[in-house]
Protein backbone atom coordinates (compact mmCIF):
# COMPACT_ATOMS: atom_id res chain seq x y z
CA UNK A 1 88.63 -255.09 48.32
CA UNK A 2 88.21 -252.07 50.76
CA UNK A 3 86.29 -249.19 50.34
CA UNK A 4 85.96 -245.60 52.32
CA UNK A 5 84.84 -242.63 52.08
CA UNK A 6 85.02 -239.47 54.44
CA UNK A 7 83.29 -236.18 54.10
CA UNK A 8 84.55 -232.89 55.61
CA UNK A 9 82.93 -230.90 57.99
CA UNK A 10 82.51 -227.88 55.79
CA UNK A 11 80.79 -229.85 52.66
CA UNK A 12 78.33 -231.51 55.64
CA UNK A 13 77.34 -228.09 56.64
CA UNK A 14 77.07 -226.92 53.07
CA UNK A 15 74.39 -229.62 52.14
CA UNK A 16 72.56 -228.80 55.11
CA UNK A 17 72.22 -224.93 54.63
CA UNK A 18 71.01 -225.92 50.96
CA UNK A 19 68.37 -228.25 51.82
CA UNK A 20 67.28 -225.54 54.47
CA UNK A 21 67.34 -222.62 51.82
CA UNK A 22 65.08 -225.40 49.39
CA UNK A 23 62.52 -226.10 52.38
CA UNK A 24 62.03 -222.63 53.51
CA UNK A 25 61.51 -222.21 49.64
CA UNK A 26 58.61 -224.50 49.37
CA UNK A 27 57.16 -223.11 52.78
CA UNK A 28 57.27 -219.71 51.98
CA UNK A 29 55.86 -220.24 48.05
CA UNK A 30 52.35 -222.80 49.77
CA UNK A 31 49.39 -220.88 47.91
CA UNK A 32 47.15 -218.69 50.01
CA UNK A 33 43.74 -217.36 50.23
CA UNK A 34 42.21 -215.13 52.25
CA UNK A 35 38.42 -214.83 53.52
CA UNK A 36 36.97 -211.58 54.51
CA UNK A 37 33.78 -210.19 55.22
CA UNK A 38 31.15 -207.84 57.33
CA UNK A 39 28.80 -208.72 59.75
CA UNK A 40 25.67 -206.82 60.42
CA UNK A 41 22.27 -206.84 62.56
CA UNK A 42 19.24 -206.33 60.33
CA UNK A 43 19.53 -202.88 61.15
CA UNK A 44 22.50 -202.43 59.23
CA UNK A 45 24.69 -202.31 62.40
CA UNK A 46 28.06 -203.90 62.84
CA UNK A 47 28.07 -206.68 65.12
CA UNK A 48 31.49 -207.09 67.60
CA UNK A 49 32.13 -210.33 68.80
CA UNK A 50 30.77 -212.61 66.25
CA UNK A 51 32.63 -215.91 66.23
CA UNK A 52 33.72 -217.26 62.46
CA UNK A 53 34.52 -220.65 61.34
CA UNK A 54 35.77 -221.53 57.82
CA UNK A 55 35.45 -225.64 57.23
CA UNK A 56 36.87 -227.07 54.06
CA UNK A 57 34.49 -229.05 51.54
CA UNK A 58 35.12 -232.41 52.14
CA UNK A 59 36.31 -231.45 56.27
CA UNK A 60 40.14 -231.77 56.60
CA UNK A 61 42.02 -230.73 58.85
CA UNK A 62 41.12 -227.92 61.51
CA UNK A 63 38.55 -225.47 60.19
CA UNK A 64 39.77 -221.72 60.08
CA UNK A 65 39.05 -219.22 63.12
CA UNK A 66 38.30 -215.64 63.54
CA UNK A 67 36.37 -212.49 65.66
CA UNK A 68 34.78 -209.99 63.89
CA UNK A 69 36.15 -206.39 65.52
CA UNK A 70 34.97 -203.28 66.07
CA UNK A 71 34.01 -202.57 62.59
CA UNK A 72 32.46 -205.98 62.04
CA UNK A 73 35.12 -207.02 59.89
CA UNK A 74 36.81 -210.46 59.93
CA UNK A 75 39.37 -212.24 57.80
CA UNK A 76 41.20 -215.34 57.71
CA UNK A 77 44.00 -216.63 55.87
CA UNK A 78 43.41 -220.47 54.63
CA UNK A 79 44.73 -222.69 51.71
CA UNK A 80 42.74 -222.40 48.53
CA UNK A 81 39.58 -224.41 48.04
CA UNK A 82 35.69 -224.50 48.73
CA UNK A 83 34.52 -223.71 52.29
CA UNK A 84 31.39 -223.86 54.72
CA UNK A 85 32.05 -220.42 56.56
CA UNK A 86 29.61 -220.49 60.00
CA UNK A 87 29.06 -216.90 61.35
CA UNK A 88 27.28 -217.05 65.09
CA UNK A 89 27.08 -214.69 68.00
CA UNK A 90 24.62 -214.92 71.05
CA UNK A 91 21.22 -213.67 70.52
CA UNK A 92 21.16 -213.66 66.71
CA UNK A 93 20.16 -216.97 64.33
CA UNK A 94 23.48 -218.78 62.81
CA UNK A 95 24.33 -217.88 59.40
CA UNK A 96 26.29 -219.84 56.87
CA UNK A 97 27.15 -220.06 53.63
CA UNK A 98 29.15 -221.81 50.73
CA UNK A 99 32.83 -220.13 49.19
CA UNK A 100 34.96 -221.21 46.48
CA UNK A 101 38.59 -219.49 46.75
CA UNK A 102 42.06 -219.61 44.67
CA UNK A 103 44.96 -218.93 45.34
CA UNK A 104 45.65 -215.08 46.12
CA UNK A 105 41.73 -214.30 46.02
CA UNK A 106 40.43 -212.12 49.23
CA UNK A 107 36.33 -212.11 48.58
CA UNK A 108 34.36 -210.08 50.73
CA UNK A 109 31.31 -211.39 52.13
CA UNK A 110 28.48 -209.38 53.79
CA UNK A 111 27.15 -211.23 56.00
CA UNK A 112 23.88 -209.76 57.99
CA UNK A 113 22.44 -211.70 60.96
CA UNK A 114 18.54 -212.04 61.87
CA UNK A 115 17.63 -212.56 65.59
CA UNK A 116 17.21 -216.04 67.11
CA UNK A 117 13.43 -216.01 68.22
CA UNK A 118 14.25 -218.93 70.76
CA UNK A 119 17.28 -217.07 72.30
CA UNK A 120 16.63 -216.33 76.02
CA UNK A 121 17.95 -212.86 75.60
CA UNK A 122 15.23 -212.13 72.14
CA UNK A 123 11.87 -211.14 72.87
CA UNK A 124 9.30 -211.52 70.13
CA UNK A 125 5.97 -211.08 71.59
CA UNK A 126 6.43 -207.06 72.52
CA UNK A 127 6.93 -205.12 69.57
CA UNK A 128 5.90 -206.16 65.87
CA UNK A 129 9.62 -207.47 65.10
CA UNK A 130 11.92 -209.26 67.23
CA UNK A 131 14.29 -207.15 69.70
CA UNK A 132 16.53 -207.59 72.35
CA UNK A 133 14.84 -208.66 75.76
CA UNK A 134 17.41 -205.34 77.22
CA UNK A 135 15.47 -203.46 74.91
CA UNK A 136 11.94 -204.14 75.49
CA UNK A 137 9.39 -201.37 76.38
CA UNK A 138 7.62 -203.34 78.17
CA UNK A 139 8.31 -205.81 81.28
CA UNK A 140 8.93 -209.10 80.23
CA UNK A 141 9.50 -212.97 81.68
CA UNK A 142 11.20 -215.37 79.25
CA UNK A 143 11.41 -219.09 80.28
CA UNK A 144 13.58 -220.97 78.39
CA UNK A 145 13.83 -224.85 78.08
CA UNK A 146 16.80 -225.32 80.62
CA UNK A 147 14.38 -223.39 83.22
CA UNK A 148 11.07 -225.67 82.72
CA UNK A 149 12.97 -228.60 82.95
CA UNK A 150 14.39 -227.65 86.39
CA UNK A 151 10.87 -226.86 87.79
CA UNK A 152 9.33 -230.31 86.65
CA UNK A 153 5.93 -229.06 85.87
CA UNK A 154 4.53 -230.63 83.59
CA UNK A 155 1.10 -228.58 82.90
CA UNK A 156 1.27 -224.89 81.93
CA UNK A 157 -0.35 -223.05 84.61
CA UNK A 158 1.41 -225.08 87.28
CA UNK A 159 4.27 -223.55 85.84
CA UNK A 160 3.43 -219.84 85.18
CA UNK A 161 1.85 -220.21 88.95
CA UNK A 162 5.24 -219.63 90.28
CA UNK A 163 5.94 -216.73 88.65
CA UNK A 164 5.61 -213.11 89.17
CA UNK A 165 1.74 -211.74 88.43
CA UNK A 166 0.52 -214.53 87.70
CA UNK A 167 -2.38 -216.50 89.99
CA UNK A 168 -4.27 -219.71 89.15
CA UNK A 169 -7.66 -220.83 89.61
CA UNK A 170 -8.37 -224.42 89.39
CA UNK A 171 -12.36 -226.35 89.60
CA UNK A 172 -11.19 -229.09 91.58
CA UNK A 173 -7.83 -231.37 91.10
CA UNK A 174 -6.31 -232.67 87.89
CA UNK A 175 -8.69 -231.98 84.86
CA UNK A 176 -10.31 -229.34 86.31
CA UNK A 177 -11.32 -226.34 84.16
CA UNK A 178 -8.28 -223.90 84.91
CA UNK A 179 -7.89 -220.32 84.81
CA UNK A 180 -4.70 -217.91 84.52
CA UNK A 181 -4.82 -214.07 85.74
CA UNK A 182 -2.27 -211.87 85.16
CA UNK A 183 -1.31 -208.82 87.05
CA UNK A 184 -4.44 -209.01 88.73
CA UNK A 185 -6.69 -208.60 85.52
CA UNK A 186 -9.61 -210.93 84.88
CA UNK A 187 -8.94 -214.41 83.12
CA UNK A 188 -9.97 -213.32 79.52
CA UNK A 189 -7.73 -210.47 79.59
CA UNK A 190 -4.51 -212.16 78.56
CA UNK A 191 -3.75 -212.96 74.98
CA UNK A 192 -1.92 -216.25 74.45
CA UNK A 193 -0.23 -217.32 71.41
CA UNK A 194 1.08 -220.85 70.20
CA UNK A 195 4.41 -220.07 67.26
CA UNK A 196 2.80 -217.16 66.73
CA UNK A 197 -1.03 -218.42 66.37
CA UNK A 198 -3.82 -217.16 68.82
CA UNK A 199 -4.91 -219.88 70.82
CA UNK A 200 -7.71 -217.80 72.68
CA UNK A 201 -11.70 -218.35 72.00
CA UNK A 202 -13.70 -215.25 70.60
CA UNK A 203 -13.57 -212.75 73.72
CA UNK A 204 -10.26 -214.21 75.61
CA UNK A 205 -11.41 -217.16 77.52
CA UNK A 206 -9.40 -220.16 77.74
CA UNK A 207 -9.12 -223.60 79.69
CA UNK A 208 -5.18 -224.23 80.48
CA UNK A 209 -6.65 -227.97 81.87
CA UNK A 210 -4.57 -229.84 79.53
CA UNK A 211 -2.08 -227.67 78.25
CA UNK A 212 0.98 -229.73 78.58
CA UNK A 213 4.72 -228.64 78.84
CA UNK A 214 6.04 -230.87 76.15
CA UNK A 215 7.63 -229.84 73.11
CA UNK A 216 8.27 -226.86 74.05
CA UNK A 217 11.34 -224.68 73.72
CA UNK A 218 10.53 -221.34 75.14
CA UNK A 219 7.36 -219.21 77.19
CA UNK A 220 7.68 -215.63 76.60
CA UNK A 221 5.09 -213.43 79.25
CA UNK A 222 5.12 -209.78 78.04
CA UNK A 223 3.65 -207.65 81.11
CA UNK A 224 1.23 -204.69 80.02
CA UNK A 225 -1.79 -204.12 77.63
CA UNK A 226 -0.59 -205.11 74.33
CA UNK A 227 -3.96 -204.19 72.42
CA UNK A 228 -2.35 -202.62 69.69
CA UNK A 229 -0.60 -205.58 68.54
CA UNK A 230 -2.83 -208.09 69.77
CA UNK A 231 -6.64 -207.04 69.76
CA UNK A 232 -8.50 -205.94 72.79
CA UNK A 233 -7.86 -209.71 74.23
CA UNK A 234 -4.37 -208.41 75.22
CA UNK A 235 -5.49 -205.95 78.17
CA UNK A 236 -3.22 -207.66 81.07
CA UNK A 237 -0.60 -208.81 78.59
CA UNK A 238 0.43 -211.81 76.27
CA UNK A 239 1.75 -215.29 76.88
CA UNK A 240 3.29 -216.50 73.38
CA UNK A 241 4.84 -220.47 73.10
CA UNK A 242 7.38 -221.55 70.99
CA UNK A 243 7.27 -225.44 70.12
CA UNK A 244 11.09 -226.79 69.71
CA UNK A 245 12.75 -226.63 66.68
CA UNK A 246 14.94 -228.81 65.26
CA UNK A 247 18.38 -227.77 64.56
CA UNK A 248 20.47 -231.07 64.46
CA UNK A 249 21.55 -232.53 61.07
CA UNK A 250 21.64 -235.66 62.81
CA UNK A 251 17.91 -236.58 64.22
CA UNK A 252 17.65 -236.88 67.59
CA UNK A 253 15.31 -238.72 69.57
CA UNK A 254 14.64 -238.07 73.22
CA UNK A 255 12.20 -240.36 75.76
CA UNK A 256 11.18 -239.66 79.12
CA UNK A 257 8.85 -241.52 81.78
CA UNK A 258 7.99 -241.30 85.15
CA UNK A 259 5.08 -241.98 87.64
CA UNK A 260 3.94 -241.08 91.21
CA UNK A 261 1.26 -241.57 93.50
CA UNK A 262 -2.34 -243.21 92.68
CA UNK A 263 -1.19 -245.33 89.83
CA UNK A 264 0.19 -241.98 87.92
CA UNK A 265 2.33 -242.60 84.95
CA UNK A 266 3.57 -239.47 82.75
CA UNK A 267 5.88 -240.64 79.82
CA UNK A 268 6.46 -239.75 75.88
CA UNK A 269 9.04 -239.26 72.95
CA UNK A 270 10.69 -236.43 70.71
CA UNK A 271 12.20 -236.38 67.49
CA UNK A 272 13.58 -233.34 65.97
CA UNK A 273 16.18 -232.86 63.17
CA UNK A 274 17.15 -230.58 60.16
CA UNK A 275 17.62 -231.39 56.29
CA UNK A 276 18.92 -228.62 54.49
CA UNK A 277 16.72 -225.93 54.39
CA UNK A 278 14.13 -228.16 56.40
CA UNK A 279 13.38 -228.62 60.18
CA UNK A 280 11.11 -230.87 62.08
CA UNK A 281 10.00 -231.63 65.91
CA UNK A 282 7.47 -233.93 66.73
CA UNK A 283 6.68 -235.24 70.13
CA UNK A 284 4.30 -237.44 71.92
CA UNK A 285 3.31 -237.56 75.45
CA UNK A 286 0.39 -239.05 77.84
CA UNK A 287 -0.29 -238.64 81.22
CA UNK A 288 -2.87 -240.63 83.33
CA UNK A 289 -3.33 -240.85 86.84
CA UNK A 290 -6.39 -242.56 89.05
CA UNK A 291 -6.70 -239.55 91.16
CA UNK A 292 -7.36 -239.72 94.85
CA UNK A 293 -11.23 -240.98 95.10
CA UNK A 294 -13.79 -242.37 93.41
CA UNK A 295 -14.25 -240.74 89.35
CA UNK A 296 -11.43 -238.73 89.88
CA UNK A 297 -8.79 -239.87 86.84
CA UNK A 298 -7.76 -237.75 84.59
CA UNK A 299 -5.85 -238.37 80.98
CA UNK A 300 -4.73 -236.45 78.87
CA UNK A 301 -2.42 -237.05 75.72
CA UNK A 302 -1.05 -234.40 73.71
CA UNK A 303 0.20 -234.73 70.45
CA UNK A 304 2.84 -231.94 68.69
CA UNK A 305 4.78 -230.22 65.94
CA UNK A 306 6.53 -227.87 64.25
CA UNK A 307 7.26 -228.10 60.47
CA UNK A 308 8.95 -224.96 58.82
CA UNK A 309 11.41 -224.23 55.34
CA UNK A 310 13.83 -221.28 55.45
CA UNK A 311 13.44 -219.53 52.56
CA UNK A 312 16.04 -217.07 53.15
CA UNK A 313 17.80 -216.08 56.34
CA UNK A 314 15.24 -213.75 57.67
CA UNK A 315 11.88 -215.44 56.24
CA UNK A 316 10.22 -218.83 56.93
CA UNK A 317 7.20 -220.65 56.63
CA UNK A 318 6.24 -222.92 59.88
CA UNK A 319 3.46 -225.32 60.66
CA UNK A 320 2.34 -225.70 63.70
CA UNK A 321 0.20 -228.46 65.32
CA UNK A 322 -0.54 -229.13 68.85
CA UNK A 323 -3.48 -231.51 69.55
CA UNK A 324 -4.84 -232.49 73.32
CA UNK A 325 -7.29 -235.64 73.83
CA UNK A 326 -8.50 -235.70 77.73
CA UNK A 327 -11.20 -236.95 79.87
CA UNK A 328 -11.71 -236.19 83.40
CA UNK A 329 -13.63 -237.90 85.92
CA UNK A 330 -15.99 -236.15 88.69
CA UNK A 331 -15.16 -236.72 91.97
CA UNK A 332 -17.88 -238.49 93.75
CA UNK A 333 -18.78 -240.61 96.64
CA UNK A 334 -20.50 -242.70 94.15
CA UNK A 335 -19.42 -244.08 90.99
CA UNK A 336 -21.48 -243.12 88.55
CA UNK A 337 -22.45 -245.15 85.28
């Protein structure tokens, strides 16, 4: 037995115009929700630019993307659900936070963004609250990680040595009892600061010897008597530095070594992460040379951190430890027992 069938061009087109109509239908009735929100400088002022990511809770998918405007608005259209909605724009500290939307909701968030201390383009050593370095009243030098790395210094002074107003004055070679002046001001005239904590003796005075570079995310020189802020220590100016922070959710671990001339070895280790509201860095380093004569080695190992829990978006609480362990020889003709 023989069967056929045949279907006219005018029914074929039919179907198809109907199952077009029916998927346009379902595309055009998808549920959607809209985010919106302001962003603002802790001075209340709208901030242009700011870049805004919306990630869905678990991720799928591309996250949703948008540019606050001239007003420091923003809004983007996703599917219902919960998001993680990142708000970031150079020079001020990430913000994020946690949304549930349905379908048809548009909820407004206000979102207001503190400076990033360890921003090359912040100052926070010249005024009593951070600023923008544009801004500053005062002459500042900001050296940021990127920068230290490409002079390969690994001691403080030899570092600030090679910039502007600064001069160095060493008691002999590695280990020796070293002295920074500013500007040309005297040694004790320059207030120096370690996350915010005076590192300076009663009256100024302090040996940069063994003052290593590691750990250590950004040097801040403000140029200028800062006694008002600072105490009469700050006549020439202030030198404030800012241990790394750790910012990763996933740890990360960093090791470095390398050696020179008369048996000198230099080498240590990092490890810096985030949980939640919590960040660590610790690091480890030790550097040890035999020098260039008799009871001239030097060592010195240096142990740091920096502990700290946001409370909120503009307040934290931070401890800071930086420990140095050294021994210098004196160089002698003799050795001496």
């Amino acid at each position: 037995m023989r069967f056929s069938s045949r279907l006219s061009f005018p029914f074929c087109f039919a179907a198809f115009l109907i199952a077009l109509s029916v998927a346009s239908s379902s595309i055009a009735q998808t549920p959607t929700a809209k985010i919106s929100g302001v962003v603002t400088d802790p001075q209340e002022s709208v901030i242009v630019d700011a870049q805004v990511n919306a990630q869905s809770i678990p991720p799928a998918g591309q996250p949703g993307h948008g540019v606050s405007g001239s007003d420091g608005r923003f809004v983007l259209t996703v599917p219902p659900g919960r998001y993680r909605v990142t708000v970031a724009r150079d020079s001020f500290a990430t913000a994020e936070e946690e949304i549930t939307v349905a379908a048809g909701q548009a909820p407004e968030l206000q979102v207001r963004l503190a400076l990033e201390p360890l921003s090359s383009k912040v100052v926070v050593t010249a005024q009593a609250v951070p600023l923008e370095a544009d801004s500053s009243p005062a002459p500042v030098t900001i050296l940021t990680r990127e920068q230290i790395d490409q002079r390969l210094a690994t001691s403080l002074p030899d570092l600030l040595e090679t910039q502007p107003g600064f001069s160095l004055g060493r008691t002999g070679p590695e280990g020796g009892q070293t002295s920074l002046f500013l500007d040309g001001g005297n040694s004790n005239y320059t207030k120096v600061l370690v996350d915010g904590v005076p590192a300076n003796t009663p009256g100024g005075l302090i040996d940069f010897s063994n003052f290593t570079l590691d750990n250590i995310d950004k040097i801040e020189v403000v140029h200028g008597a800062e006694s008002a802020l600072y105490g009469s220590d700050a006549m020439d100016g202030v030198i404030q530095i800012f241990t790394h922070r750790g910012t990763t959710r996933i740890p990360e671990f960093t090791a470095f070594a390398d050696g020179g001339n008369f048996s000198t070895g230099h080498g240590g280790a990092e490890l810096s992460g985030l949980l939640g509201r919590f960040d660590y860095s610790a690091g480890f380093s030790d550097l040890e040379t035999s020098g260039q004569g008799l009871n001239d080695a030097f060592r010195n190992r240096t142990l740091s951190g920096l502990f700290g829990w946001r409370i909120s978006d503009t307040s934290r609480i931070n401890l800071s430890l930086r420990d140095n362990d050294s021994q210098a020889g004196t160089p002698s003709t003799r050795t001496f027992v």
